[in-house]
PDB file of N, CA and C in Angstrom:
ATOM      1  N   UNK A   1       0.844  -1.180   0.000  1.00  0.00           N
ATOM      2  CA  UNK A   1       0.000   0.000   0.000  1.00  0.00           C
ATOM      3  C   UNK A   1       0.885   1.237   0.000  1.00  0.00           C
ATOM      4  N   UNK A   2       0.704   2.344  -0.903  1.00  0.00           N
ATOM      5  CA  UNK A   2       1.605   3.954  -0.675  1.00  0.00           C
ATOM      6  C   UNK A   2       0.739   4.442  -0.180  1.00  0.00           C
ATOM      7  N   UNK A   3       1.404   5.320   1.129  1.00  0.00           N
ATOM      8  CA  UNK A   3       1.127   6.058   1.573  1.00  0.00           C
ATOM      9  C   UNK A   3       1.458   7.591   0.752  1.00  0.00           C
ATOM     10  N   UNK A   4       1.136   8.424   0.724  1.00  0.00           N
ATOM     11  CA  UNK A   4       1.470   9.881   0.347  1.00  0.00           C
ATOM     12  C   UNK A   4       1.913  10.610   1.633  1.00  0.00           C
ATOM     13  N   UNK A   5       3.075  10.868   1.685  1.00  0.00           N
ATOM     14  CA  UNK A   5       3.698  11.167   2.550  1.00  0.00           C
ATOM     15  C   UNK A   5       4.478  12.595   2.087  1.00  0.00           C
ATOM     16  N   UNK A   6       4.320  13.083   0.945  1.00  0.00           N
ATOM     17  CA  UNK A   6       4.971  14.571   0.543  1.00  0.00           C
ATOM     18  C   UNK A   6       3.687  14.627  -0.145  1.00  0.00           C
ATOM     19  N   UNK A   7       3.753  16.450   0.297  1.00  0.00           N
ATOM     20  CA  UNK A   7       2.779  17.307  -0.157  1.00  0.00           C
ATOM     21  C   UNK A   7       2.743  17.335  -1.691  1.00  0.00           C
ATOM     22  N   UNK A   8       1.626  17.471  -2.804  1.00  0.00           N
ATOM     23  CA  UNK A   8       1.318  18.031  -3.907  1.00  0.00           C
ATOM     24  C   UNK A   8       1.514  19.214  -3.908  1.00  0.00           C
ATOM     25  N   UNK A   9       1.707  19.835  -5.364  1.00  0.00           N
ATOM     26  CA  UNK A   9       1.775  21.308  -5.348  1.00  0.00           C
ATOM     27  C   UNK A   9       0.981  21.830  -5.560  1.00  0.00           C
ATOM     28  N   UNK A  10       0.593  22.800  -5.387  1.00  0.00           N
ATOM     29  CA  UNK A  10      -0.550  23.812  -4.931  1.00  0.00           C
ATOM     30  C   UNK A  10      -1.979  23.624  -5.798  1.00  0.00           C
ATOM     31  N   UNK A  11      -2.802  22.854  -5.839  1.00  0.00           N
ATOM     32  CA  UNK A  11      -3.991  23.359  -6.409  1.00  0.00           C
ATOM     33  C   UNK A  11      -5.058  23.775  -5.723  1.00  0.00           C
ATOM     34  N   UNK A  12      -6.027  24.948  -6.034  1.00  0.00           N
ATOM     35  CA  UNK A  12      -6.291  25.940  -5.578  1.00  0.00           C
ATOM     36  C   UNK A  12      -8.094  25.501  -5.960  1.00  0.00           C
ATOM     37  N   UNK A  13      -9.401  25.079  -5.188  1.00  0.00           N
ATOM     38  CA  UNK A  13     -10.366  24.843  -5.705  1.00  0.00           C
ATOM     39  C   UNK A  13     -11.059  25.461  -4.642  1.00  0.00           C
ATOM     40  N   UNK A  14     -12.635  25.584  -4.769  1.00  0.00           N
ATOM     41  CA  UNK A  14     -13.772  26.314  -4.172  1.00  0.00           C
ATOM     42  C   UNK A  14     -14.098  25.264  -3.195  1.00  0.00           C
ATOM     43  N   UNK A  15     -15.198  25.661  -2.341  1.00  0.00           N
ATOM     44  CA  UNK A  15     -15.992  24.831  -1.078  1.00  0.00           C
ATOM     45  C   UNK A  15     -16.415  23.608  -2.021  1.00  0.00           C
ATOM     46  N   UNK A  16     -16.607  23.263  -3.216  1.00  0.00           N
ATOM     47  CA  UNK A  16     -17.256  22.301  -3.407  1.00  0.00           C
ATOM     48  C   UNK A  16     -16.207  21.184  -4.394  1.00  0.00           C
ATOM     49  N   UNK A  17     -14.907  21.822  -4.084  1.00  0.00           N
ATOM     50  CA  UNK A  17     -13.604  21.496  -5.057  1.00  0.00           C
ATOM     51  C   UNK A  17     -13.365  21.096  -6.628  1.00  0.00           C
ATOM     52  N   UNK A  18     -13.996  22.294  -6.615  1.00  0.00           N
ATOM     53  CA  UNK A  18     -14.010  22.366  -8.176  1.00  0.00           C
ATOM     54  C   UNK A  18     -13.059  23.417  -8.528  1.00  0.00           C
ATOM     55  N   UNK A  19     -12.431  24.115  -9.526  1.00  0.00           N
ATOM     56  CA  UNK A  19     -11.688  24.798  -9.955  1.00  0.00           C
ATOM     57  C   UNK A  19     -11.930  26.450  -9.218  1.00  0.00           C
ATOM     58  N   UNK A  20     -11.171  27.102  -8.299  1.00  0.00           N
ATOM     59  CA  UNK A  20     -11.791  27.867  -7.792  1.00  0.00           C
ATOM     60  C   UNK A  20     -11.781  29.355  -9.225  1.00  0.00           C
ATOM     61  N   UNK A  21     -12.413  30.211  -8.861  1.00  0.00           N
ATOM     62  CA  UNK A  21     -13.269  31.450  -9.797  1.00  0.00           C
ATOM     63  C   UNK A  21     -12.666  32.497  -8.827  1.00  0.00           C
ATOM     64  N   UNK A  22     -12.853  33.434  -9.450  1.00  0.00           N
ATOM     65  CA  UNK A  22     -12.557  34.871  -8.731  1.00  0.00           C
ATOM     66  C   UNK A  22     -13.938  35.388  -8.180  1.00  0.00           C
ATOM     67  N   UNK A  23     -15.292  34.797  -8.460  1.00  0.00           N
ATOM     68  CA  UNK A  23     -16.199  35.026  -7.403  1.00  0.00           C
ATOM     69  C   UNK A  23     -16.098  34.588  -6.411  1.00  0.00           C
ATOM     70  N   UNK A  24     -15.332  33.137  -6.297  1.00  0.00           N
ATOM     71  CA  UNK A  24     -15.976  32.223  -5.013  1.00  0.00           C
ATOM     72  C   UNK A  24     -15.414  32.937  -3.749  1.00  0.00           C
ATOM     73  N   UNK A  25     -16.324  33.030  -2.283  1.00  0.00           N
ATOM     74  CA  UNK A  25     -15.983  33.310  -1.604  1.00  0.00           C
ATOM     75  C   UNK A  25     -14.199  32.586  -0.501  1.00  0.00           C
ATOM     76  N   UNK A  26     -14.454  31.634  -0.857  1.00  0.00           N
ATOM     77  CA  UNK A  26     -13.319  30.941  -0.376  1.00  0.00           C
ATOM     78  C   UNK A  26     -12.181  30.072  -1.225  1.00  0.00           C
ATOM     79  N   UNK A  27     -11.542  29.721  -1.234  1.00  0.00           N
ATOM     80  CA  UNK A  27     -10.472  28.904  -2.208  1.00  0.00           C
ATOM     81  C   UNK A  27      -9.815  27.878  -1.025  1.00  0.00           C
ATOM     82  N   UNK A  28      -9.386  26.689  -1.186  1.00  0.00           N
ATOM     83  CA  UNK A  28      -8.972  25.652  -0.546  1.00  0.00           C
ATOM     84  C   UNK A  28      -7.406  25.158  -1.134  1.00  0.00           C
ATOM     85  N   UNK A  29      -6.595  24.662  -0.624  1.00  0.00           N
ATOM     86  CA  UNK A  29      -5.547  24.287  -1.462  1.00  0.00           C
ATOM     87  C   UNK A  29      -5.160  22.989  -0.288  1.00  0.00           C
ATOM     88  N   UNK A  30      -5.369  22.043  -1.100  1.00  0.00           N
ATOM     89  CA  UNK A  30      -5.448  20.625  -0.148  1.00  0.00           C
ATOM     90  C   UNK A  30      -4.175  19.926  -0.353  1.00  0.00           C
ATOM     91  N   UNK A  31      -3.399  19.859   0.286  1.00  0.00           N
ATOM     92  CA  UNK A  31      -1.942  19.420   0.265  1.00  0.00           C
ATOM     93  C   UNK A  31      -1.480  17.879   0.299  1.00  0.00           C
ATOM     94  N   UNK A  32      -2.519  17.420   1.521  1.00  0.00           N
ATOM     95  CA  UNK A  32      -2.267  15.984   1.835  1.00  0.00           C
ATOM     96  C   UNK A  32      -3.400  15.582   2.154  1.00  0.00           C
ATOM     97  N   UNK A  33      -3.853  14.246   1.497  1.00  0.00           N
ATOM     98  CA  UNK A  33      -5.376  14.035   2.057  1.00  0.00           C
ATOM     99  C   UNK A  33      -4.817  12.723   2.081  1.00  0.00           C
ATOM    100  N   UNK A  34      -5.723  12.052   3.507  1.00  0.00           N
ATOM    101  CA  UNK A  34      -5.248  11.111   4.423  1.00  0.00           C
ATOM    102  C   UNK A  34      -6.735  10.231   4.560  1.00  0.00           C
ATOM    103  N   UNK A  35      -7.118   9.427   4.429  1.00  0.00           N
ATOM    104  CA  UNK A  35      -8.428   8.474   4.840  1.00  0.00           C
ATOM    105  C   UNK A  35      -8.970   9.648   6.211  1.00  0.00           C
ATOM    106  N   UNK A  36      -7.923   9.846   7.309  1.00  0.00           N
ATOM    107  CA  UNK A  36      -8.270  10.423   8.265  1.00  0.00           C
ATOM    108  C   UNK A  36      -8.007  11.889   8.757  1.00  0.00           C
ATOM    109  N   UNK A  37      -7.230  11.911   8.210  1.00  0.00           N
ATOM    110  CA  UNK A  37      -6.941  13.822   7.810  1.00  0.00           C
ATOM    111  C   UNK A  37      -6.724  13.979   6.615  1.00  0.00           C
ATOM    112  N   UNK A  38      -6.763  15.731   6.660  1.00  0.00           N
ATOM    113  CA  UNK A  38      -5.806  16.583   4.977  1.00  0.00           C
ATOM    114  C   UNK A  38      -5.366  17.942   5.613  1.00  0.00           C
ATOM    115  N   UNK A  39      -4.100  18.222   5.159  1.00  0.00           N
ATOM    116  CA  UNK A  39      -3.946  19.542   5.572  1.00  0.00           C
ATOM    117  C   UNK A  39      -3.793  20.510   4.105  1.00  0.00           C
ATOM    118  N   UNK A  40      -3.833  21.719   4.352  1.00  0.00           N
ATOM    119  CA  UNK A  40      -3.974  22.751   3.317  1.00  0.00           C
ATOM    120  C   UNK A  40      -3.761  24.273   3.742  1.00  0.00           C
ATOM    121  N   UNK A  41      -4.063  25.009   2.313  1.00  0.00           N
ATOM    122  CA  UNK A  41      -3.951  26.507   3.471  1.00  0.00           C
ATOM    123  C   UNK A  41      -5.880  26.639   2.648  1.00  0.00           C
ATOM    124  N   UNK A  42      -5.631  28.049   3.733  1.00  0.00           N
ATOM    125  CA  UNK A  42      -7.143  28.389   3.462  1.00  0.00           C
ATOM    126  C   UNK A  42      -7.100  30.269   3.082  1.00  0.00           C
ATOM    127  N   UNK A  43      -7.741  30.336   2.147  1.00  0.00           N
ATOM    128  CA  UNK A  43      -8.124  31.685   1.683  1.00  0.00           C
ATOM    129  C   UNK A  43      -8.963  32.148   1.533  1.00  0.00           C
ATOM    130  N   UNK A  44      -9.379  33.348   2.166  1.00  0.00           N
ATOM    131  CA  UNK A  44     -11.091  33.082   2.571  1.00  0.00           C
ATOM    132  C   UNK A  44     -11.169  35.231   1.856  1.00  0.00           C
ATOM    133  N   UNK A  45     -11.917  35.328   0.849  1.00  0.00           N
ATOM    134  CA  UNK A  45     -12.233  36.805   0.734  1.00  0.00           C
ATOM    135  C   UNK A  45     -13.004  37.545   1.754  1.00  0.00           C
ATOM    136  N   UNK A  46     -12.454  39.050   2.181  1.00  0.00           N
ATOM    137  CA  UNK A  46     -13.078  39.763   3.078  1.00  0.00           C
ATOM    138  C   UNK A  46     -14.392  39.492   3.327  1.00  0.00           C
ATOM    139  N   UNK A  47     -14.653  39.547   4.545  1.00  0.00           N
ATOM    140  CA  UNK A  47     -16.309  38.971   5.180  1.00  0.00           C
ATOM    141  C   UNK A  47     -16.653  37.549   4.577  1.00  0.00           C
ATOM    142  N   UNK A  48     -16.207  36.914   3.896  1.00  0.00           N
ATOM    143  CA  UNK A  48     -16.641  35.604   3.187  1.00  0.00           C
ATOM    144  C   UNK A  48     -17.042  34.551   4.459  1.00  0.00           C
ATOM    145  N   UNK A  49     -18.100  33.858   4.446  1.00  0.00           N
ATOM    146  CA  UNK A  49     -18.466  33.013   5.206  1.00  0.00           C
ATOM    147  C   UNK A  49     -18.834  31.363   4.736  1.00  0.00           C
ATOM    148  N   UNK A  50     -18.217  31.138   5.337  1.00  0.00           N
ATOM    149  CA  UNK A  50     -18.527  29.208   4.988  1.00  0.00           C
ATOM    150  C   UNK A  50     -18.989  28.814   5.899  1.00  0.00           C
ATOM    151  N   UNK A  51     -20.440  28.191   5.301  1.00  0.00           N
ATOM    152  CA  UNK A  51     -21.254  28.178   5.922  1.00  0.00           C
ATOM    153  C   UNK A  51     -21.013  26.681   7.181  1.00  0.00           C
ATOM    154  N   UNK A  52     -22.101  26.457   7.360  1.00  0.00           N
ATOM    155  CA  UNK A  52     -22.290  25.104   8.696  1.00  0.00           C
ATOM    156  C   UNK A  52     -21.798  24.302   7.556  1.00  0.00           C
ATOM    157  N   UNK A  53     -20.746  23.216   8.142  1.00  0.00           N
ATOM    158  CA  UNK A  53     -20.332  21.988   7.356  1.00  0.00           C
ATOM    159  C   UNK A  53     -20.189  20.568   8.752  1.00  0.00           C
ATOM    160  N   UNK A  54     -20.569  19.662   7.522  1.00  0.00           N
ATOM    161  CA  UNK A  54     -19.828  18.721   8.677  1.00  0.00           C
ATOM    162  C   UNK A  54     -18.386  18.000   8.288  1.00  0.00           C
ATOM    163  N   UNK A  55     -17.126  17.663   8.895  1.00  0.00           N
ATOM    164  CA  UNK A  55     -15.909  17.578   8.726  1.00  0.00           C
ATOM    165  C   UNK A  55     -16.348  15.962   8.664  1.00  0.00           C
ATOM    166  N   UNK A  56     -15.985  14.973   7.653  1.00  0.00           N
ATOM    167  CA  UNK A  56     -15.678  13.827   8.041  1.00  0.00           C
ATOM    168  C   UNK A  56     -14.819  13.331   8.361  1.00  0.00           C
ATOM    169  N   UNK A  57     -13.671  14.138   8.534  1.00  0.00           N
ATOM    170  CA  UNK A  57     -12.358  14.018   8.525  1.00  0.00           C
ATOM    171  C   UNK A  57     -11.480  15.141   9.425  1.00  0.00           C
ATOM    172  N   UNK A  58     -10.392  15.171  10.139  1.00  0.00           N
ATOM    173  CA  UNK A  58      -9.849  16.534  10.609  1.00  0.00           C
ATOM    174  C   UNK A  58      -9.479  17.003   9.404  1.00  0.00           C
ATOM    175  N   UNK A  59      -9.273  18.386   9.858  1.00  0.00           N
ATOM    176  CA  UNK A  59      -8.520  19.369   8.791  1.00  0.00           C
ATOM    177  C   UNK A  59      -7.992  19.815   9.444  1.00  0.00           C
ATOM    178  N   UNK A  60      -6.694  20.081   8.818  1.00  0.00           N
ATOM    179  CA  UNK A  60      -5.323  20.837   9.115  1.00  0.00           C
ATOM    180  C   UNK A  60      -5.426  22.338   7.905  1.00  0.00           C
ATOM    181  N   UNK A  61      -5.510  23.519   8.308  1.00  0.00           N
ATOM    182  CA  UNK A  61      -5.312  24.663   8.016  1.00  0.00           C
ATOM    183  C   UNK A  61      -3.999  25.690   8.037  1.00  0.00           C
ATOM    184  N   UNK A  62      -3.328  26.207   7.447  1.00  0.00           N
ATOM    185  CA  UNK A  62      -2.509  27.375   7.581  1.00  0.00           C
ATOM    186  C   UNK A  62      -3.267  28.739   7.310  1.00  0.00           C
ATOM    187  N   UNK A  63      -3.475  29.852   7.651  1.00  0.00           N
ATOM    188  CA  UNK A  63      -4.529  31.171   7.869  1.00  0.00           C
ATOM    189  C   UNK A  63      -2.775  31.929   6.843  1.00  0.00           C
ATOM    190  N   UNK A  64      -2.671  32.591   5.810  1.00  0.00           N
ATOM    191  CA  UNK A  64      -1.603  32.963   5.082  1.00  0.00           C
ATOM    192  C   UNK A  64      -2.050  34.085   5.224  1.00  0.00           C
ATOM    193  N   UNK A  65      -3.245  35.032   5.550  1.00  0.00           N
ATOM    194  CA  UNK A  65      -3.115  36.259   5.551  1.00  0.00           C
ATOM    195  C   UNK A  65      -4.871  36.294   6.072  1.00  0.00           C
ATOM    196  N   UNK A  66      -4.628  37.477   6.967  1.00  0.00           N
ATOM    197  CA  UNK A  66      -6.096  38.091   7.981  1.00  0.00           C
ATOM    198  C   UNK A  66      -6.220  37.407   8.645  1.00  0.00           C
ATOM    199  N   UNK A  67      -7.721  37.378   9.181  1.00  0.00           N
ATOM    200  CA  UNK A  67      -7.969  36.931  10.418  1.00  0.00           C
ATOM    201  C   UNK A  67      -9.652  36.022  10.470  1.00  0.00           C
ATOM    202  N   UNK A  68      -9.203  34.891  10.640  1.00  0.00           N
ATOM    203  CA  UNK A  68     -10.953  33.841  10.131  1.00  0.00           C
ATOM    204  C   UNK A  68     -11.242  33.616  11.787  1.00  0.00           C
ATOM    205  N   UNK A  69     -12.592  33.745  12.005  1.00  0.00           N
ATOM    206  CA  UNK A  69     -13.549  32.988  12.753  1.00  0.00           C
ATOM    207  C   UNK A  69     -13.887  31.722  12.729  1.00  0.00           C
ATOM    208  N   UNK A  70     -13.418  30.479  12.764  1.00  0.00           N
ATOM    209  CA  UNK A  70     -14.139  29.705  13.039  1.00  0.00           C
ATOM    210  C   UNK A  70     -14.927  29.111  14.048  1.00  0.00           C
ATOM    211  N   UNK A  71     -15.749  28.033  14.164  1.00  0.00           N
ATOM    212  CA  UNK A  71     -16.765  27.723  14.703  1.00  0.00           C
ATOM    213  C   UNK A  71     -16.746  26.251  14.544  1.00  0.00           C
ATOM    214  N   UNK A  72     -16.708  25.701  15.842  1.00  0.00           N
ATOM    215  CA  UNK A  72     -16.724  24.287  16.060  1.00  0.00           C
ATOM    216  C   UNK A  72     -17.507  23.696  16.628  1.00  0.00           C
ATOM    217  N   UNK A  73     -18.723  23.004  16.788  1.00  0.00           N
ATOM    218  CA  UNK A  73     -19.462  22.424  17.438  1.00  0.00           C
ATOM    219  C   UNK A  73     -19.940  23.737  18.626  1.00  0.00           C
ATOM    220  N   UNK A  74     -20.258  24.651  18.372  1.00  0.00           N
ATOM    221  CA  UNK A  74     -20.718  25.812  18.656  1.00  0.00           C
ATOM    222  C   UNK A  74     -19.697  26.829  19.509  1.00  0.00           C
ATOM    223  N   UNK A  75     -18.572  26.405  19.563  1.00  0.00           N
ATOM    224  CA  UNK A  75     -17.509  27.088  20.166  1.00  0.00           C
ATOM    225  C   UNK A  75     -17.079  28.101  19.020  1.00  0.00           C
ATOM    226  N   UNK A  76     -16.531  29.288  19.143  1.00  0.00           N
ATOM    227  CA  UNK A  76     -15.831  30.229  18.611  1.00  0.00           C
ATOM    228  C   UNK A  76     -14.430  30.139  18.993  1.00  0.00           C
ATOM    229  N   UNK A  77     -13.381  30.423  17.441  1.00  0.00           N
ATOM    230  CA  UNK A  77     -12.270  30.811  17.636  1.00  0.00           C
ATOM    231  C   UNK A  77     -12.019  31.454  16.635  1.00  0.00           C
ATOM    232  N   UNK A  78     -10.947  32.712  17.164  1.00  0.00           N
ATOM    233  CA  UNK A  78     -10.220  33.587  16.003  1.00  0.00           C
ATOM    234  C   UNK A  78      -8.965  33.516  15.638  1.00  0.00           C
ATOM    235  N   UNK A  79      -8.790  33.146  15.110  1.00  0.00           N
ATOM    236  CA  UNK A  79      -7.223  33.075  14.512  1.00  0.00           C
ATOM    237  C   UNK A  79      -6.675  33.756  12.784  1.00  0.00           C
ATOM    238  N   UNK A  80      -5.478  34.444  12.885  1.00  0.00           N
ATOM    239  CA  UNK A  80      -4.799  35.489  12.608  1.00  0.00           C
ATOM    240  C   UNK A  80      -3.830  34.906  11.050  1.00  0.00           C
ATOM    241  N   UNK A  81      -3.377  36.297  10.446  1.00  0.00           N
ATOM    242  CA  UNK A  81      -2.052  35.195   9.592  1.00  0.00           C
ATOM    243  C   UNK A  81      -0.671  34.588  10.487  1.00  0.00           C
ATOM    244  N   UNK A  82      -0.540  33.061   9.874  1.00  0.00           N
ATOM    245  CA  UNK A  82       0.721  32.689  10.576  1.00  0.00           C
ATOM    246  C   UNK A  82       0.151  31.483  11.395  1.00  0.00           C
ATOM    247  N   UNK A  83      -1.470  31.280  11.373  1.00  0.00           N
ATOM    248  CA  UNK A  83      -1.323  30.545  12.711  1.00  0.00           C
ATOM    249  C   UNK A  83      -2.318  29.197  11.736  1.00  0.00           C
ATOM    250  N   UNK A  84      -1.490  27.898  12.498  1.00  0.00           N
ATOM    251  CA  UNK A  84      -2.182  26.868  11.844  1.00  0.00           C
ATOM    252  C   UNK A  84      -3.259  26.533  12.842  1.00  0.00           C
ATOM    253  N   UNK A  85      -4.046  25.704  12.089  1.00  0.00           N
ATOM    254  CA  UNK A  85      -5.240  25.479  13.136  1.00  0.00           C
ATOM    255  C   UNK A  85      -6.475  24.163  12.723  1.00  0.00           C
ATOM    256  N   UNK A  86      -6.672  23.011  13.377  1.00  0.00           N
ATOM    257  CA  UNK A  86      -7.075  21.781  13.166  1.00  0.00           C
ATOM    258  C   UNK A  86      -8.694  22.188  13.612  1.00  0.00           C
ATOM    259  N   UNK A  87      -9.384  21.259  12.389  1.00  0.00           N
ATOM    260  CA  UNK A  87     -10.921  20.795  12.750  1.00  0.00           C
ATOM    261  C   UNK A  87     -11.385  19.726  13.159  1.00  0.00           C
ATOM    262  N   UNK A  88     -11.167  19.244  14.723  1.00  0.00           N
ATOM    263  CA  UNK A  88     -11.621  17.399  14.262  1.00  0.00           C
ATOM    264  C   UNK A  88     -12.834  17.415  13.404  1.00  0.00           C
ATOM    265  N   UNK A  89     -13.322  15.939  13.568  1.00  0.00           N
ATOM    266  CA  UNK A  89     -14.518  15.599  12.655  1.00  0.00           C
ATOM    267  C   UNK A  89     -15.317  16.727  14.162  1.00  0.00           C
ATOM    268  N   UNK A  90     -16.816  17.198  12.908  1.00  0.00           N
ATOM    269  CA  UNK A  90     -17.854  17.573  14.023  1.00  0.00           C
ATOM    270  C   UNK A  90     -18.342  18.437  12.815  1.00  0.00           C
ATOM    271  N   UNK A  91     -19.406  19.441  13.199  1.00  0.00           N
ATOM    272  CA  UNK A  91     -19.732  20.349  12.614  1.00  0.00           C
ATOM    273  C   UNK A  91     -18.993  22.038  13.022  1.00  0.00           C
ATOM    274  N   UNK A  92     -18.385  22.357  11.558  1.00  0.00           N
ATOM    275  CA  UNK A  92     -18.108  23.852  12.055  1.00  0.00           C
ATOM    276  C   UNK A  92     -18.498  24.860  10.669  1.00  0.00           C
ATOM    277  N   UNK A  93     -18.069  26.252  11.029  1.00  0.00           N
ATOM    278  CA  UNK A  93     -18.196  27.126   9.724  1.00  0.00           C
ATOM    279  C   UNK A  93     -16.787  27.723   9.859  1.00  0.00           C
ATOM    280  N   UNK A  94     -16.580  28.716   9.174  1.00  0.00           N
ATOM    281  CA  UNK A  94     -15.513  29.727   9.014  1.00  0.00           C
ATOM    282  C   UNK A  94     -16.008  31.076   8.523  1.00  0.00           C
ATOM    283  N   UNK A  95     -15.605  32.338   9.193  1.00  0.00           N
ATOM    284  CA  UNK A  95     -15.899  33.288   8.406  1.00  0.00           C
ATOM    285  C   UNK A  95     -14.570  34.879   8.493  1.00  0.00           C
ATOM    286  N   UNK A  96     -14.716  35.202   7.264  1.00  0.00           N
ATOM    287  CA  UNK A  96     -13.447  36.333   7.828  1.00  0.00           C
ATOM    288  C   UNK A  96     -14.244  37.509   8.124  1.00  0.00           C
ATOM    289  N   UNK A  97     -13.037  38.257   8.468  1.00  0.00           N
ATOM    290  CA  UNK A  97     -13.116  39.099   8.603  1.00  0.00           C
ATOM    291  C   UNK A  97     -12.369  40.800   8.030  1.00  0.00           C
ATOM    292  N   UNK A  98     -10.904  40.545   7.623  1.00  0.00           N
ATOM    293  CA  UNK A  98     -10.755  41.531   6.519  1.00  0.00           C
ATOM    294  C   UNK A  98     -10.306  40.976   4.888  1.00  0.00           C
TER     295      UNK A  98
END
């Protein structure tokens, strides 16, 4: 069995991972996807909100610039550029702010 153990290079798709657009509010760039995790960075346009999701999986995030809200099983957190930040499985959203 291979494991994937080095990152892909950068592809860049919308909430529903399809080719992301210069409308979409958010863009995803999924680095490593794991049966049980994936990590990526996340780019989210000013005020852009993603909505209630459910995670089947953790996610691993890098925030590359501003500052996102997320929301985890009804908890709030804010986090900044620079700072990585995990979703277990559950329900959360994301939303920015500049």
């Amino acid at each position: 069995m291979f494991l994937e153990v080095v990152a892909k290079p950068d592809t860049w798709c919308n909430s529903d991972l399809q080719p992301v657009s210069k409308t979409d509010p958010l863009a995803v760039c999924l680095k490593l996807k794991q049966p049980g995790f994936c990590t990526g960075d996340l780019h989210m346009r000013p005020l852009a909100e993603k909505v209630s999701e459910l995670a089947v999986q953790t996610l691993i995030f890098s925030v590359i610039h501003g500052k996102i809200c997320f929301t985890l099983n009804g908890i709030s957190t804010i986090v900044d550029s620079g700072v990585d930040f995990f979703i277990p499985r559950g329900n959360y959203q994301c939303q920015s702010f500049n």
